[in-house]
PDB file of N, CA and C in Angstrom:
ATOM      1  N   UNK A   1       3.291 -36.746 -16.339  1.00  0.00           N
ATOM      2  CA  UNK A   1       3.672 -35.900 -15.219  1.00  0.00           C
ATOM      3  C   UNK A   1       3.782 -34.450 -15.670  1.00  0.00           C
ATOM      4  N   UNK A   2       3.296 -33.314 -14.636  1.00  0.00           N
ATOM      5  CA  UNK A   2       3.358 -31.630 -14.738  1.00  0.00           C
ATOM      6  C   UNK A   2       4.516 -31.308 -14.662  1.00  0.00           C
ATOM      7  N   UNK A   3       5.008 -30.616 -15.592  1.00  0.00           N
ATOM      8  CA  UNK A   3       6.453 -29.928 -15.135  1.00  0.00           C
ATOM      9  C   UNK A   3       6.701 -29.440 -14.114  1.00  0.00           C
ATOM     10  N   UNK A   4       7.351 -29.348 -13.273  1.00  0.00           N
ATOM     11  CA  UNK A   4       7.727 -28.257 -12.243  1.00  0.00           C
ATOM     12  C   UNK A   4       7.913 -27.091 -12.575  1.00  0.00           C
ATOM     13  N   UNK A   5       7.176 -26.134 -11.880  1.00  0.00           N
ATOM     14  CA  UNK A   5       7.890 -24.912 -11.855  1.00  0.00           C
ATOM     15  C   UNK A   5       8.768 -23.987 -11.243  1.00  0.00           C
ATOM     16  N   UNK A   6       9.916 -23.607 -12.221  1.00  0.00           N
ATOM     17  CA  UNK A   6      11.138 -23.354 -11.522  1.00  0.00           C
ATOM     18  C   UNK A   6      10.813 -22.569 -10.147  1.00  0.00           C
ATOM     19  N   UNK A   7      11.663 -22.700  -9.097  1.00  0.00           N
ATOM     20  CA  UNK A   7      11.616 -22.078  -7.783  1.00  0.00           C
ATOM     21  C   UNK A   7      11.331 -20.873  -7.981  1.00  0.00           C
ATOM     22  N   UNK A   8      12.129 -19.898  -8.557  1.00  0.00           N
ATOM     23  CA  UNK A   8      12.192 -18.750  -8.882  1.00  0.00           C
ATOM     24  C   UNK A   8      10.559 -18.055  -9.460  1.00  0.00           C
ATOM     25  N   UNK A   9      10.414 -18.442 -10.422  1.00  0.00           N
ATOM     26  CA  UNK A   9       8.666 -18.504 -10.819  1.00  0.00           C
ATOM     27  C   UNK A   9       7.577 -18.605  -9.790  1.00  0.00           C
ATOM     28  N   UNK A  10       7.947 -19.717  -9.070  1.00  0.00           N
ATOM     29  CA  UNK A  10       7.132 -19.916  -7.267  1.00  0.00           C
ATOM     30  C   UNK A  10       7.141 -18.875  -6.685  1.00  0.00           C
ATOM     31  N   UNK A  11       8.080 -18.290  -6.155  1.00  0.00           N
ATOM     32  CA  UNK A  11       8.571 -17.655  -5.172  1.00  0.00           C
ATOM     33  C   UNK A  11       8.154 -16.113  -5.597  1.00  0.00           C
ATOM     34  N   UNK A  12       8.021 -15.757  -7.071  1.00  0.00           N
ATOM     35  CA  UNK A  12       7.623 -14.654  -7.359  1.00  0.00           C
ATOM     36  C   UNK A  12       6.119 -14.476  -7.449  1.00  0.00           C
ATOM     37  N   UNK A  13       5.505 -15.599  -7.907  1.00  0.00           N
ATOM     38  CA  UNK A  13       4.550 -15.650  -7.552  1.00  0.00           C
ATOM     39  C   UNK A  13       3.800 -15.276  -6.208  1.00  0.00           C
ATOM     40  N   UNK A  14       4.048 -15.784  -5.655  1.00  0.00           N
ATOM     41  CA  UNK A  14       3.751 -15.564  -3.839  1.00  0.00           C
ATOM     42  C   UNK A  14       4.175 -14.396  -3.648  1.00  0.00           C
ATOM     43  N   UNK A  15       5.347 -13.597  -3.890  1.00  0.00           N
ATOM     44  CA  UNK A  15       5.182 -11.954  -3.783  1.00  0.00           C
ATOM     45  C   UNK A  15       4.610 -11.216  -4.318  1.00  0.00           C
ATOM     46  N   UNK A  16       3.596 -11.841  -5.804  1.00  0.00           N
ATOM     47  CA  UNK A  16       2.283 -10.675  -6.069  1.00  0.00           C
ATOM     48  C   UNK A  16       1.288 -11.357  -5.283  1.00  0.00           C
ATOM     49  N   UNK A  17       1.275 -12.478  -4.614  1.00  0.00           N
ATOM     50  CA  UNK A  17       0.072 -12.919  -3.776  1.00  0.00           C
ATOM     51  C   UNK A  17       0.118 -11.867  -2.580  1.00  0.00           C
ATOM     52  N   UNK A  18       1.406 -11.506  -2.309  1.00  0.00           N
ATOM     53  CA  UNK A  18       1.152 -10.814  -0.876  1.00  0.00           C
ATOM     54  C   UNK A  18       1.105  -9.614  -1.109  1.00  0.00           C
ATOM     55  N   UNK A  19       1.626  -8.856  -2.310  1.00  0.00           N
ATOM     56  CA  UNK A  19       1.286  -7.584  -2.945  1.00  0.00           C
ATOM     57  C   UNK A  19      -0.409  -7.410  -3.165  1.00  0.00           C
ATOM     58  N   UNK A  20      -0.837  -8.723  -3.499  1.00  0.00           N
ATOM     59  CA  UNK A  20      -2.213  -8.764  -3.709  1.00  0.00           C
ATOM     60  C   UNK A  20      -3.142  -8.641  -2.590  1.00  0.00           C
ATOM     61  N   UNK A  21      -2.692  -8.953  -1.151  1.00  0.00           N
ATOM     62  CA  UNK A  21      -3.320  -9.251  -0.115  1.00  0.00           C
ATOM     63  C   UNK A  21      -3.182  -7.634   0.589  1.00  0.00           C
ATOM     64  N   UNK A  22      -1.838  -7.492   0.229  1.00  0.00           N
ATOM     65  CA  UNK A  22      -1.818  -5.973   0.938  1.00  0.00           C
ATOM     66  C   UNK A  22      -2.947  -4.868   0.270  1.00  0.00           C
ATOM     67  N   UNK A  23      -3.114  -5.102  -0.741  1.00  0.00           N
ATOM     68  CA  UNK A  23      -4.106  -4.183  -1.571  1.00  0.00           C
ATOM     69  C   UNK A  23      -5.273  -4.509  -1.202  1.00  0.00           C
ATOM     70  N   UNK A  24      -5.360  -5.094  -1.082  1.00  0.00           N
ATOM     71  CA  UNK A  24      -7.167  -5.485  -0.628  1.00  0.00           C
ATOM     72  C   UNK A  24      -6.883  -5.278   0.698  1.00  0.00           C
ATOM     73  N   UNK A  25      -6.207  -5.557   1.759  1.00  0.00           N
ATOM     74  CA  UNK A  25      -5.681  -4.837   2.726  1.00  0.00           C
ATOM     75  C   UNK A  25      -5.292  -4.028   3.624  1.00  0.00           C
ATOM     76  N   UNK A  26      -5.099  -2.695   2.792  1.00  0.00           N
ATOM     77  CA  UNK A  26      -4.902  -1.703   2.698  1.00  0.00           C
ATOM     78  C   UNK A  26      -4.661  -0.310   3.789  1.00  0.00           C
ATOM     79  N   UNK A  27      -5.750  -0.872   4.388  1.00  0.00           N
ATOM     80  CA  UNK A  27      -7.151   0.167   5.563  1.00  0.00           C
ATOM     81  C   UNK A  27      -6.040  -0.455   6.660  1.00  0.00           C
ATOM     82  N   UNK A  28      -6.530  -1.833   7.263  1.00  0.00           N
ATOM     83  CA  UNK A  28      -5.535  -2.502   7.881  1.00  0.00           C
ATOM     84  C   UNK A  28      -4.781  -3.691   7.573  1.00  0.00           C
ATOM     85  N   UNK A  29      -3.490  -3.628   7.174  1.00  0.00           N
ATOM     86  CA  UNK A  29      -2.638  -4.626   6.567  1.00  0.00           C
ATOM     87  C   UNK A  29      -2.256  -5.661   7.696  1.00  0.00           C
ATOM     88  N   UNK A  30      -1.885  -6.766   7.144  1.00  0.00           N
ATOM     89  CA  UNK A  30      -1.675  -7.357   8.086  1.00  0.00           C
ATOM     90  C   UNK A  30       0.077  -7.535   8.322  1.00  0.00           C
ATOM     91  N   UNK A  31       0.427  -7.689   9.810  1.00  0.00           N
ATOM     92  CA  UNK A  31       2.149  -7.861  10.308  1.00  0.00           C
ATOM     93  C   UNK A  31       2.630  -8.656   8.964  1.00  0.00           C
ATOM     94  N   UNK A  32       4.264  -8.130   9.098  1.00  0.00           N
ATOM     95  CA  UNK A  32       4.837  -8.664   7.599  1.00  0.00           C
ATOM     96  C   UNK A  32       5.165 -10.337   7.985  1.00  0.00           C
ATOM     97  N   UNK A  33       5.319 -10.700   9.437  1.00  0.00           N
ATOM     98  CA  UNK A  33       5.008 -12.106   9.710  1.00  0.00           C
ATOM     99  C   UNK A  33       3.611 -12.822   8.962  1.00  0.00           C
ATOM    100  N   UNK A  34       2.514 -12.402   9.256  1.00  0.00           N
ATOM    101  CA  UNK A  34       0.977 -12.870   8.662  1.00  0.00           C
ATOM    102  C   UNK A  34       0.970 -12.708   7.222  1.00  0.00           C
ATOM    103  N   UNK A  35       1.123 -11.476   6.849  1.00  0.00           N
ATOM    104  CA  UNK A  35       1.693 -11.280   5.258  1.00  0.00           C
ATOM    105  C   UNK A  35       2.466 -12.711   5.056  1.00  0.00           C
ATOM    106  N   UNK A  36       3.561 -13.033   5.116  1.00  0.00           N
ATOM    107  CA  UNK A  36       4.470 -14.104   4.499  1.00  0.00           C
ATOM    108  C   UNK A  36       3.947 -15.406   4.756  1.00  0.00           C
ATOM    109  N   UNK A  37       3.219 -15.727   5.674  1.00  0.00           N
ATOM    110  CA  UNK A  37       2.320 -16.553   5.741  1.00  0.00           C
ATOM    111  C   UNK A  37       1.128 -17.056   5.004  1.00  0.00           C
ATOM    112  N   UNK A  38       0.854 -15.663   5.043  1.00  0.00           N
ATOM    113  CA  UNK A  38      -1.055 -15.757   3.840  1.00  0.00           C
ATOM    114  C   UNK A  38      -0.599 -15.992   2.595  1.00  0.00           C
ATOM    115  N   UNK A  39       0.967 -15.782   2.210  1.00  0.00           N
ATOM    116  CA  UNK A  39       1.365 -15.674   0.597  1.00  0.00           C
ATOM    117  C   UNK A  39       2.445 -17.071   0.792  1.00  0.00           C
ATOM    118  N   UNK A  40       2.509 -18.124   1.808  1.00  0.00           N
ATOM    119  CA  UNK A  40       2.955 -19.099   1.538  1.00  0.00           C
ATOM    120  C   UNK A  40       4.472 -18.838   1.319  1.00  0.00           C
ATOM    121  N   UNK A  41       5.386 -17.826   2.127  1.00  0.00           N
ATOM    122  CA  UNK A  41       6.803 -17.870   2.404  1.00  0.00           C
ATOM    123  C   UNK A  41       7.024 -17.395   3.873  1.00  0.00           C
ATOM    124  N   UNK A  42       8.279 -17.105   3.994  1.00  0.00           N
ATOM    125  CA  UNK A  42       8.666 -16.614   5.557  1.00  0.00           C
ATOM    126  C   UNK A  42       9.150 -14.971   5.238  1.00  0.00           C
ATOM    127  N   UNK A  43       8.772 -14.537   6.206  1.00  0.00           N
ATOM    128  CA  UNK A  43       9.149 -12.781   6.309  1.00  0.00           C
ATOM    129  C   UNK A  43      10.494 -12.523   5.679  1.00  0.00           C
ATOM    130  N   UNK A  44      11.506 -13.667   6.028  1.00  0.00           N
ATOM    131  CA  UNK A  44      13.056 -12.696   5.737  1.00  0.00           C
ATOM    132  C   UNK A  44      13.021 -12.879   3.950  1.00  0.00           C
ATOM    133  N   UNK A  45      12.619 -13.693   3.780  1.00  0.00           N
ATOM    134  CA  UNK A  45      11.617 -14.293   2.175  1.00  0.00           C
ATOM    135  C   UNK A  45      11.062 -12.923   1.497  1.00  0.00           C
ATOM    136  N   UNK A  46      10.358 -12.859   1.825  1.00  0.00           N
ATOM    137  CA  UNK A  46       9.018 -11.902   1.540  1.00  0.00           C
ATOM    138  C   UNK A  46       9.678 -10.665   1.697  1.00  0.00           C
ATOM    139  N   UNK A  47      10.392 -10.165   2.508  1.00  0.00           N
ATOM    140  CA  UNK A  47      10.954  -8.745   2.611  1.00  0.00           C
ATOM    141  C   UNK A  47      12.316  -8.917   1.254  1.00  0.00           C
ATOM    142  N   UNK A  48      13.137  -9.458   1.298  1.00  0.00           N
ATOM    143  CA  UNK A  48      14.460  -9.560   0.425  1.00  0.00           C
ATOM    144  C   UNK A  48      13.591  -9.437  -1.408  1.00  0.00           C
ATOM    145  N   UNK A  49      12.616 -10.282  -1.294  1.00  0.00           N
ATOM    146  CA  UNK A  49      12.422 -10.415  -2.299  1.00  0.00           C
ATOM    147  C   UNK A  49      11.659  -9.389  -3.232  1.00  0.00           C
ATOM    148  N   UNK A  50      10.324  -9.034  -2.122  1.00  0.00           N
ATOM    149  CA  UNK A  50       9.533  -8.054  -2.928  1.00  0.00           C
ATOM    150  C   UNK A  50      10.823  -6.797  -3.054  1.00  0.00           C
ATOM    151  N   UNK A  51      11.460  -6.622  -2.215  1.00  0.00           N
ATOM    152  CA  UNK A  51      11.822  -5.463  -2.343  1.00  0.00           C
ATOM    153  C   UNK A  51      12.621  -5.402  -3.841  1.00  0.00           C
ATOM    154  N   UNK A  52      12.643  -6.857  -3.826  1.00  0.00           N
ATOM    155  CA  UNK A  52      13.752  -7.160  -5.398  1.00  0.00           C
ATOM    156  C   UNK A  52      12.859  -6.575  -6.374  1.00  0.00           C
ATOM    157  N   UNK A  53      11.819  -6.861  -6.156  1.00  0.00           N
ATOM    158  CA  UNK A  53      10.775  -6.861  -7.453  1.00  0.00           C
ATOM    159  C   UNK A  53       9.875  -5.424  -7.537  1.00  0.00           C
ATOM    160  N   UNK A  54       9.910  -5.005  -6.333  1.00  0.00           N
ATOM    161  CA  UNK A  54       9.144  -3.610  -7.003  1.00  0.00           C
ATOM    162  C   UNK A  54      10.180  -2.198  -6.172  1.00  0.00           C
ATOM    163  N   UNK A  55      11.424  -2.583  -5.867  1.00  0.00           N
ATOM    164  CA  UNK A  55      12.357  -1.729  -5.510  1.00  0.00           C
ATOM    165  C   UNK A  55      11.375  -0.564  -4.402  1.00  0.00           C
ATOM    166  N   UNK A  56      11.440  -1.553  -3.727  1.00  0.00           N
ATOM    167  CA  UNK A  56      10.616  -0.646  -2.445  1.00  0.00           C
ATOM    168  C   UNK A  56      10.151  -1.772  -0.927  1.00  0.00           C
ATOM    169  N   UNK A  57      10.090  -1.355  -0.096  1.00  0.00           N
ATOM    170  CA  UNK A  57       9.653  -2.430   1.472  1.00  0.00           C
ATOM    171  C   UNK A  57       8.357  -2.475   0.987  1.00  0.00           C
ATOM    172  N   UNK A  58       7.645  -3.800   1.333  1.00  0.00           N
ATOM    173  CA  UNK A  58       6.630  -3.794   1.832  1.00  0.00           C
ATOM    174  C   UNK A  58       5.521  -2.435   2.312  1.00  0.00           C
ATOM    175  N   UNK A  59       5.864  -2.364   3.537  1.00  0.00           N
ATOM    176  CA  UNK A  59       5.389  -0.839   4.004  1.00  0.00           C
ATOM    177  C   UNK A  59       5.680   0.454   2.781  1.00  0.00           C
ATOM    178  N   UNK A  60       6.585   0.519   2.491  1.00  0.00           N
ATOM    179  CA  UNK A  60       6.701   1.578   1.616  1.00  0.00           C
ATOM    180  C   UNK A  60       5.360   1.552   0.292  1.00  0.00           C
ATOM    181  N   UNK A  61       5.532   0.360  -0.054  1.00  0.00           N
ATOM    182  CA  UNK A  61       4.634   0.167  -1.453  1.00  0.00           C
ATOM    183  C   UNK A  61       3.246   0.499  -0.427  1.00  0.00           C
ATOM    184  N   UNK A  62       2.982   0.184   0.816  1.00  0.00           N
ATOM    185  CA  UNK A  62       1.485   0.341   0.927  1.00  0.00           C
ATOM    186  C   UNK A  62       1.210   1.898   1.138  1.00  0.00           C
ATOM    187  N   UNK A  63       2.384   2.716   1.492  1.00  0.00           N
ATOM    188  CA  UNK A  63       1.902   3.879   1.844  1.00  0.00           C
ATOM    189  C   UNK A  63       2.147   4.584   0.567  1.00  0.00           C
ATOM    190  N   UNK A  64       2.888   4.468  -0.634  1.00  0.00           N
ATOM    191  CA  UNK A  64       2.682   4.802  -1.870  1.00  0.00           C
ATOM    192  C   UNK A  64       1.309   4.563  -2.442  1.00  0.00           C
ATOM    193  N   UNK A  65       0.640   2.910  -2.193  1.00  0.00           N
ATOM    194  CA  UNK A  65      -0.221   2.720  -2.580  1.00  0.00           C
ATOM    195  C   UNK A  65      -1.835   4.041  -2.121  1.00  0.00           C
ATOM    196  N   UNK A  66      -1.387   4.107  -0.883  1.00  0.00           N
ATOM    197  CA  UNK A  66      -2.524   4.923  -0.163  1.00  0.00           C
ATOM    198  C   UNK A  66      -2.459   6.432  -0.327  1.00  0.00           C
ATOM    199  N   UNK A  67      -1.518   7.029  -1.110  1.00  0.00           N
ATOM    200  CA  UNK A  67      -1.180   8.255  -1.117  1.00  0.00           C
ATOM    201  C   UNK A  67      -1.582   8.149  -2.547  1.00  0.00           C
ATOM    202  N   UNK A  68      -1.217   7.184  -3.576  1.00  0.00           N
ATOM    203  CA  UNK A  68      -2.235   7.472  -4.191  1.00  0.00           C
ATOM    204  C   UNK A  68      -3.528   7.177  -4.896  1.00  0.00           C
ATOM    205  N   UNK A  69      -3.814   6.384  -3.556  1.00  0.00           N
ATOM    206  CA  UNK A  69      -5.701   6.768  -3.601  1.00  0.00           C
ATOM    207  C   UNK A  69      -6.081   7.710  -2.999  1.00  0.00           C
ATOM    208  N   UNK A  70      -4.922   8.650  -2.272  1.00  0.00           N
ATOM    209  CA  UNK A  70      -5.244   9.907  -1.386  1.00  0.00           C
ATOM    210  C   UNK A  70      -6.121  11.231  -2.581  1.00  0.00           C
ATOM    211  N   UNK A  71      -4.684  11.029  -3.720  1.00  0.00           N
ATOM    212  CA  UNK A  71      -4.419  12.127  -4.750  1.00  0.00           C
ATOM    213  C   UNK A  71      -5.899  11.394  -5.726  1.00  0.00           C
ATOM    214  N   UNK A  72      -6.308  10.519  -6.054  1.00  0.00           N
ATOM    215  CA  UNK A  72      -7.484  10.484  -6.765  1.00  0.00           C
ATOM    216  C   UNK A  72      -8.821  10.849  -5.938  1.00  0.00           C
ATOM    217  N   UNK A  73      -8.850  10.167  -4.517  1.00  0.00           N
ATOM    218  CA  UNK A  73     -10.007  11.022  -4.195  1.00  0.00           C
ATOM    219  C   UNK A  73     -10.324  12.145  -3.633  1.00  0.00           C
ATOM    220  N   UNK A  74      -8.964  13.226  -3.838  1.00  0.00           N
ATOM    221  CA  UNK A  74      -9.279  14.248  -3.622  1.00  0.00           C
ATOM    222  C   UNK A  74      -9.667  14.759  -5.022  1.00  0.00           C
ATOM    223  N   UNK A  75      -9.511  14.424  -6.094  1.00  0.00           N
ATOM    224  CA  UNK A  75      -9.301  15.241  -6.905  1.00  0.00           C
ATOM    225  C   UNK A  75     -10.639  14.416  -7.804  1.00  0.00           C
ATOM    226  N   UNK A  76     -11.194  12.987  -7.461  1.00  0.00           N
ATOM    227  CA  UNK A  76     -12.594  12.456  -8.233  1.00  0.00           C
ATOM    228  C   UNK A  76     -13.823  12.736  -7.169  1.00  0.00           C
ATOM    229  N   UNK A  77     -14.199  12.826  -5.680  1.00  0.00           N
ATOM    230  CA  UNK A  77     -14.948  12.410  -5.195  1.00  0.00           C
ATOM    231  C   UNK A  77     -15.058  13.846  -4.269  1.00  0.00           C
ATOM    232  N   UNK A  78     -16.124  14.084  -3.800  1.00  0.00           N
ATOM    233  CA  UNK A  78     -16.985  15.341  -3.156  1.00  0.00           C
ATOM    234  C   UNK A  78     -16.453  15.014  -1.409  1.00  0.00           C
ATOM    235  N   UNK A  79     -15.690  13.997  -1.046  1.00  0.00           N
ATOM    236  CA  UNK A  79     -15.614  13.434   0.020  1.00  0.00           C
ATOM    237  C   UNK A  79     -14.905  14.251   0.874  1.00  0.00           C
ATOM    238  N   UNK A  80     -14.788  14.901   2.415  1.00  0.00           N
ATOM    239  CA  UNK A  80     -13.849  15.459   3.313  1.00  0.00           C
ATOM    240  C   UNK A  80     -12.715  15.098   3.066  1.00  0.00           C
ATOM    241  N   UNK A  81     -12.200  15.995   3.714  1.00  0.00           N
ATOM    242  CA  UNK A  81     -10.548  15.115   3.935  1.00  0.00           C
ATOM    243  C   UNK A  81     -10.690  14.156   4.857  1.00  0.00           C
ATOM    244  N   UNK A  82     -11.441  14.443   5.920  1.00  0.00           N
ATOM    245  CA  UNK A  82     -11.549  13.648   7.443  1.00  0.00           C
ATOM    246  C   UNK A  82     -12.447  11.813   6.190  1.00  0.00           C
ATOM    247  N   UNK A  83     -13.454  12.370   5.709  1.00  0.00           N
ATOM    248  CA  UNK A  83     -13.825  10.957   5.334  1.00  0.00           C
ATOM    249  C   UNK A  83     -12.787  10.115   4.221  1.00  0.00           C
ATOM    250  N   UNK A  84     -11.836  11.088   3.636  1.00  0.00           N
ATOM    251  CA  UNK A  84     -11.120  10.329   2.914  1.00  0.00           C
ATOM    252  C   UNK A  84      -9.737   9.664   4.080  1.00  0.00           C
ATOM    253  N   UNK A  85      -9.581  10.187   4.701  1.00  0.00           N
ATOM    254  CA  UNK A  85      -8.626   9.905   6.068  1.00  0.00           C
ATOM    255  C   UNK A  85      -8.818   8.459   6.288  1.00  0.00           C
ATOM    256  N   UNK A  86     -10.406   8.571   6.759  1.00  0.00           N
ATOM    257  CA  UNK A  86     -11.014   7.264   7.311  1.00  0.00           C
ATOM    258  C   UNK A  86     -10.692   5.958   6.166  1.00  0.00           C
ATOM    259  N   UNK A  87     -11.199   6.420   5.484  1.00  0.00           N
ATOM    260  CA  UNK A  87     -11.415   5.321   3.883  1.00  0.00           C
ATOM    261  C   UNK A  87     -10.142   4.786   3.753  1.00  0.00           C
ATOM    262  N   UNK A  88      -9.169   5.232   3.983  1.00  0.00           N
ATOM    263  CA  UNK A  88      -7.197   5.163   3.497  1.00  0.00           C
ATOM    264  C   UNK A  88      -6.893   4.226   4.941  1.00  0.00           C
ATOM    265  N   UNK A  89      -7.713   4.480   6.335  1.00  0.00           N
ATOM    266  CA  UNK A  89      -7.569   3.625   6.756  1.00  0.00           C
ATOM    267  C   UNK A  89      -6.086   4.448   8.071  1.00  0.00           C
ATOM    268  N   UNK A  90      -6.761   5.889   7.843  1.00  0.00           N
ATOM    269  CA  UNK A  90      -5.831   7.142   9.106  1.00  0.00           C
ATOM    270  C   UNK A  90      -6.641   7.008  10.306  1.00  0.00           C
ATOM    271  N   UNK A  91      -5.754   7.054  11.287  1.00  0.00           N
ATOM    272  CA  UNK A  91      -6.391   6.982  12.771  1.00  0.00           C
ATOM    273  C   UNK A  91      -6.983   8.494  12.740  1.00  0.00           C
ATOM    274  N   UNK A  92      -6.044   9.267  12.012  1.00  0.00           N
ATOM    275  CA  UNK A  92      -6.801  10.875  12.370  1.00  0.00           C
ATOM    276  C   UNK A  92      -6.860  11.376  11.086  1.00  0.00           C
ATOM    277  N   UNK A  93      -7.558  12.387  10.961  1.00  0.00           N
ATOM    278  CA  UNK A  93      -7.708  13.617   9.727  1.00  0.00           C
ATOM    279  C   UNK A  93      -6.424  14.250   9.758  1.00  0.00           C
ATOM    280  N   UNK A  94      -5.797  14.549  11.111  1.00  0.00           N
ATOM    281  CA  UNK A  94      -4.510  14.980  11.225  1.00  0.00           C
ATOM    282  C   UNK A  94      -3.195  14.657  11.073  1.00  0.00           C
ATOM    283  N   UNK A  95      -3.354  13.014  11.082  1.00  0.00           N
ATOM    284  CA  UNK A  95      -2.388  12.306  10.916  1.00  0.00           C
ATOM    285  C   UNK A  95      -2.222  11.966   9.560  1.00  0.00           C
ATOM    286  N   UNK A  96      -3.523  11.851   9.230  1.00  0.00           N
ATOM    287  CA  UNK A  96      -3.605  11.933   7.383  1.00  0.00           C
ATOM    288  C   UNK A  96      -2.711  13.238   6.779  1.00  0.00           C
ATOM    289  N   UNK A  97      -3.621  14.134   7.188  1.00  0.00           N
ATOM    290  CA  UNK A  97      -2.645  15.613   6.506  1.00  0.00           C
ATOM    291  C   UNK A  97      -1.258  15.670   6.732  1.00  0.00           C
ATOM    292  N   UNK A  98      -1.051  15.625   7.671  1.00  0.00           N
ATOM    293  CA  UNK A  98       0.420  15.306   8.236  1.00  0.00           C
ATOM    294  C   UNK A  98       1.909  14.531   7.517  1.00  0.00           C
ATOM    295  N   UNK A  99       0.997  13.577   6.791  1.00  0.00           N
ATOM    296  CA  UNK A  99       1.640  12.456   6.698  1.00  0.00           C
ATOM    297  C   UNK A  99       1.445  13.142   4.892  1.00  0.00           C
ATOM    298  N   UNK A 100       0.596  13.694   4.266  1.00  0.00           N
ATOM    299  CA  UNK A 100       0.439  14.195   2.620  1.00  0.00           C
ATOM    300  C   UNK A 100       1.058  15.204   2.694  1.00  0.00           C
ATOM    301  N   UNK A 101       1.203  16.106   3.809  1.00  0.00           N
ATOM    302  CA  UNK A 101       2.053  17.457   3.380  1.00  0.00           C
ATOM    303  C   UNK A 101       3.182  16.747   3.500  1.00  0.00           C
ATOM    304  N   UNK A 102       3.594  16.287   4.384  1.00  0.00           N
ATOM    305  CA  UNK A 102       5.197  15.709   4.271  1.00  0.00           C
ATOM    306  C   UNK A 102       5.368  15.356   2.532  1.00  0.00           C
ATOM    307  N   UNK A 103       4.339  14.389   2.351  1.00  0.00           N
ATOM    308  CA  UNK A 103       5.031  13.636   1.098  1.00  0.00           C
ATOM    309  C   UNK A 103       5.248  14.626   0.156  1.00  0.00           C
ATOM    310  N   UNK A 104       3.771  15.023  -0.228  1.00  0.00           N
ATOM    311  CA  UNK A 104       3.540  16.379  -1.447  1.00  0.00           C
ATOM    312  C   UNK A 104       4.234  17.801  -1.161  1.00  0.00           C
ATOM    313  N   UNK A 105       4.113  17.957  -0.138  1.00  0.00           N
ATOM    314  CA  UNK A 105       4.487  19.354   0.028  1.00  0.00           C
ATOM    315  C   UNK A 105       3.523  20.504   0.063  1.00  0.00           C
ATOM    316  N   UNK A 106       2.264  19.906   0.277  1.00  0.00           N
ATOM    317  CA  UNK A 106       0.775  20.734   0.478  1.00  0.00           C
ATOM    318  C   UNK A 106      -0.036  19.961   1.084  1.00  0.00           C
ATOM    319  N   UNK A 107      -0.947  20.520   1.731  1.00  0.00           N
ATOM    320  CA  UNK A 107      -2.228  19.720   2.537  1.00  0.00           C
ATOM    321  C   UNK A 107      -2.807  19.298   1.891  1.00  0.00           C
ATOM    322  N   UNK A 108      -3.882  18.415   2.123  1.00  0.00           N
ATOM    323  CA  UNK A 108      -4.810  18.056   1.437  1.00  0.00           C
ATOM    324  C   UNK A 108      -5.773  18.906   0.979  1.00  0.00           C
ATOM    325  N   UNK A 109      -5.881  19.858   1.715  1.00  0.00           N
ATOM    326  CA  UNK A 109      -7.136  21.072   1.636  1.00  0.00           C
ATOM    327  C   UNK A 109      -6.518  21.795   0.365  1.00  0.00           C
ATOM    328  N   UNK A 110      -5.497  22.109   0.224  1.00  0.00           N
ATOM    329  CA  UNK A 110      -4.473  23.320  -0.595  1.00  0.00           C
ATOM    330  C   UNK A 110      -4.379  22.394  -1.789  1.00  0.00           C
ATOM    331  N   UNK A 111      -4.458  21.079  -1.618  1.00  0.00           N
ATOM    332  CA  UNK A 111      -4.638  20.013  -3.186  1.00  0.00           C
ATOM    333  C   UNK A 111      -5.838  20.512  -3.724  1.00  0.00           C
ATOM    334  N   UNK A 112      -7.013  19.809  -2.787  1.00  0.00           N
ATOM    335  CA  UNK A 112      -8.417  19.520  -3.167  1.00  0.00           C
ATOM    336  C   UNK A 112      -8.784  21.087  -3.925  1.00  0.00           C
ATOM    337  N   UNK A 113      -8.541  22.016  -3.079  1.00  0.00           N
ATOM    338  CA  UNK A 113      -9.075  23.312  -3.712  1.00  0.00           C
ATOM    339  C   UNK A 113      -8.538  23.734  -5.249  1.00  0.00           C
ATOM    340  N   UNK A 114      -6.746  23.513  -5.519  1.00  0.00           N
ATOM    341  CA  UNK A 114      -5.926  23.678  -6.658  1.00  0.00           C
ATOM    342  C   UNK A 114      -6.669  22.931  -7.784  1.00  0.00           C
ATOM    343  N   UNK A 115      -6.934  21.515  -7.643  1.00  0.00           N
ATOM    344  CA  UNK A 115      -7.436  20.807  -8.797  1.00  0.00           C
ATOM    345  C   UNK A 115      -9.191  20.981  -8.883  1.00  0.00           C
ATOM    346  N   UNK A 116     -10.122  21.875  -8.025  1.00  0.00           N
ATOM    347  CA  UNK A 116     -11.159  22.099  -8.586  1.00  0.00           C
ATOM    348  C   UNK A 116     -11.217  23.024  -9.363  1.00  0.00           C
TER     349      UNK A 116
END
């Protein structure tokens, strides 16, 4: 007979499954209901826990995640802001900028130009 593996080990597991799903994800993630589902726990699960493990919500880690693929492809790829908007998975170019000056404290335009 296979050992069991402790609950705890399980259960963490399944929160890099859904860390994993959100990343591939990304553009459009799925509700933190479908999330806890696709990773084989329940939402109040999945929220208590990841947050244990990477000290951040769900949502939070994805918009960290996307801010920074914001900051690499402004600063690796020849791409607009408007096409990098799209790619990150922004309803607008505006809502994109919007949402990077808040974080950074500069537009995207006032990045892209500084690091060429």
């Amino acid at each position: 007979m296979g050992e069991k593996i402790p609950e705890k080990y399980a259960l963490r597991g399944k929160i890099y499954t859904a860390r994993h799903i959100l990343i591939e994800n990304f553009k459009s993630p799925p509700s933190l209901n479908a999330l806890a589902a696709m990773s084989g726990t329940n939402e109040c699960t999945l929220k208590k826990v990841f947050k244990q493990e990477f000290s951040m919500t769900v949502f939070e880690y994805l918009f960290e995640y996307r801010m920074k693929l914001a900051l690499k492809m402004l600063i690796d790829n020849n791409l607009s802001i408007n096409d990098i908007a799209t790619r990150l998975g922004f309803k607008s170019q505006s809502h994109f900028s919007t949402v990077f000056k808040k974080k950074f404290g500069t537009s995207p335009k006032e990045y892209k130009e500084r690091k060429e």
